[in-house]
Protein backbone atom coordinates (compact mmCIF):
# COMPACT_ATOMS: atom_id res chain seq x y z
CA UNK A 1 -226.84 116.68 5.59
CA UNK A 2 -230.16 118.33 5.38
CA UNK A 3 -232.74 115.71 6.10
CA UNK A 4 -229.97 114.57 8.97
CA UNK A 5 -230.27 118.02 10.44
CA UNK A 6 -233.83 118.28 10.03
CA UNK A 7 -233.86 115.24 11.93
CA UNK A 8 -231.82 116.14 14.77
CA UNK A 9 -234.08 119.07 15.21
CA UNK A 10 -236.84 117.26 15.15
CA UNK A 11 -236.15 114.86 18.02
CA UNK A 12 -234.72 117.51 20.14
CA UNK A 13 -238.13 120.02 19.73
CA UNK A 14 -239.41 116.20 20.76
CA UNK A 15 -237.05 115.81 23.73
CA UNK A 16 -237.86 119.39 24.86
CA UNK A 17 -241.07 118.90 25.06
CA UNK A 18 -241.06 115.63 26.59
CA UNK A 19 -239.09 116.83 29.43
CA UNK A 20 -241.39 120.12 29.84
CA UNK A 21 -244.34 117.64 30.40
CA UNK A 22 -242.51 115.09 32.48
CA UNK A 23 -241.62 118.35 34.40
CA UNK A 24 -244.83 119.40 34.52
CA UNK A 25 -245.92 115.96 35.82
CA UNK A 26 -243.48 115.83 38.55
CA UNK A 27 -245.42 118.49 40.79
CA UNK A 28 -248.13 116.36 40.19
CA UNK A 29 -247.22 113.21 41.16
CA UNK A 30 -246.55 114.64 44.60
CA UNK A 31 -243.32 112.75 45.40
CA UNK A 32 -244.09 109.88 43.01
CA UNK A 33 -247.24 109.17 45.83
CA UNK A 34 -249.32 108.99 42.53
CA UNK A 35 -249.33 106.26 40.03
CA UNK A 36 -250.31 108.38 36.69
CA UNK A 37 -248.44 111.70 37.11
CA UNK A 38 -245.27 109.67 38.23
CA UNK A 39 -245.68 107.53 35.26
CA UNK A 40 -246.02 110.40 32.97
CA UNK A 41 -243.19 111.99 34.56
CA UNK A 42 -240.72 108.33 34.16
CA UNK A 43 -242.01 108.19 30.63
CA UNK A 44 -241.42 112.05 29.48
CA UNK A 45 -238.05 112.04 31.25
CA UNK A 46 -237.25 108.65 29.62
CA UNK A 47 -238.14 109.74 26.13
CA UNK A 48 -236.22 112.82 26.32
CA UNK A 49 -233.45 111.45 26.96
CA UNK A 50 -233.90 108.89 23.95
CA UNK A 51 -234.47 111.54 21.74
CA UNK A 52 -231.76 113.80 23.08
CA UNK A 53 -229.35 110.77 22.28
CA UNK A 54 -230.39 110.84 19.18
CA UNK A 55 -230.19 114.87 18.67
CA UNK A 56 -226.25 114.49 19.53
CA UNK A 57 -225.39 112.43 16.68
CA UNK A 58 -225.61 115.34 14.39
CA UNK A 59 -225.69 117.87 16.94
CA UNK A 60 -222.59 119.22 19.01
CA UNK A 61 -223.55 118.26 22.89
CA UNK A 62 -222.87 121.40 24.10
CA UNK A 63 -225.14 123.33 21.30
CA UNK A 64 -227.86 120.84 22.02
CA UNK A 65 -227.75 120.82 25.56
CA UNK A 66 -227.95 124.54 25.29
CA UNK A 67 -231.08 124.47 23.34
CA UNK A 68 -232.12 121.92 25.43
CA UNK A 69 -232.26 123.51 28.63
CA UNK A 70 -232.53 127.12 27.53
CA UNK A 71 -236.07 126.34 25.29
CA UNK A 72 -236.97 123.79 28.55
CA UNK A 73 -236.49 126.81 31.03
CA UNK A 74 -238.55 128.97 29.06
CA UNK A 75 -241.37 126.49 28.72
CA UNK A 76 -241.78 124.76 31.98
CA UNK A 77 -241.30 128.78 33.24
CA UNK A 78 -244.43 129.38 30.84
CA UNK A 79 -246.20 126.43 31.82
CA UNK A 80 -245.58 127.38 35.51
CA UNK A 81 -247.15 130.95 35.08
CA UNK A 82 -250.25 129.83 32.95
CA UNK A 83 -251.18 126.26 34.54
CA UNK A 84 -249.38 126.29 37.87
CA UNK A 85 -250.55 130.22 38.73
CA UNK A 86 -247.19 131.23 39.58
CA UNK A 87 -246.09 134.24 39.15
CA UNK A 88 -243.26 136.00 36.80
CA UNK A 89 -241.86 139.20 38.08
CA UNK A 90 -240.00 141.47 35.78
CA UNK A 91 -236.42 140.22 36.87
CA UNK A 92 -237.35 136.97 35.97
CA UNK A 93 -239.25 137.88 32.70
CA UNK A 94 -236.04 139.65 31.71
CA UNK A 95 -233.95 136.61 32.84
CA UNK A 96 -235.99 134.61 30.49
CA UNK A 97 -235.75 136.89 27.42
CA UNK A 98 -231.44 136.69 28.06
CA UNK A 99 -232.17 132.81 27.93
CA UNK A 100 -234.00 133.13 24.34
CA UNK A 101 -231.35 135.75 23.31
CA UNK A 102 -228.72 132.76 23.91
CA UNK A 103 -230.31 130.48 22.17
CA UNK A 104 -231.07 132.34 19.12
CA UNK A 105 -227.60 133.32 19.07
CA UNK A 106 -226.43 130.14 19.12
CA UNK A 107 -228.59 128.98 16.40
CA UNK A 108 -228.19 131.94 13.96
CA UNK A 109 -224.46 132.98 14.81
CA UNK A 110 -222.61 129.81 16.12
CA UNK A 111 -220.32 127.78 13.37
CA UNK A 112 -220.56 124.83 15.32
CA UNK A 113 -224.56 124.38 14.73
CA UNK A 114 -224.77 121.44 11.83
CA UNK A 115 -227.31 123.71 9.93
């Protein structure tokens, strides 16, 4: 059940991540009017969702989805404020530290997480 586990985790850090940059490539690509940030975007939204398929065989869909999006806000918000030059104000900050609450409640208190 371990090495299952380990590997459910392991594609869905890889779907998060996927999706933040397909995210991040979606402003980019300006409407999908250019070729290489649209493709980046198809491609990180396509293998997120392969790997998120792949996270729910071990991992109850609504704990992964969770995780999913909640780690996804956090990092596109991140990548936003650092790359993007937009701005966090301290209702969102705190907004964003309620999201990583959630999840870390989820994964440290919930019975349902396969750990």
């Amino acid at each position: 059940m371990a090495s299952s586990a380990a590997a459910a985790y392991a594609y869905l850090g890889t779907a998060i991540i996927a999706e933040v940059i397909g995210t991040s490539a979606l402003k980019a690509s300006d409407s999908f009017t250019r070729l290489w940030p649209s493709l980046v975007t198809v491609l990180g939204y396509a293998l997120a969702f392969y790997c998120l398929s792949h996270t729910l065989k071990t991992i109850p869909t609504g704990v992964a989805y969770a995780i999913w999006s909640g780690v996804g806000i956090v990092l596109i918000s991140l990548v936003g404020w650092f790359w993007l030059g937009q701005r966090l104000d301290a209702p969102a900050l705190l907004g964003l530290g309620l999201i990583i609450a959630g999840v870390l409640v989820i994964n440290l208190f919930s019975k349902t997480v396969g750990h």
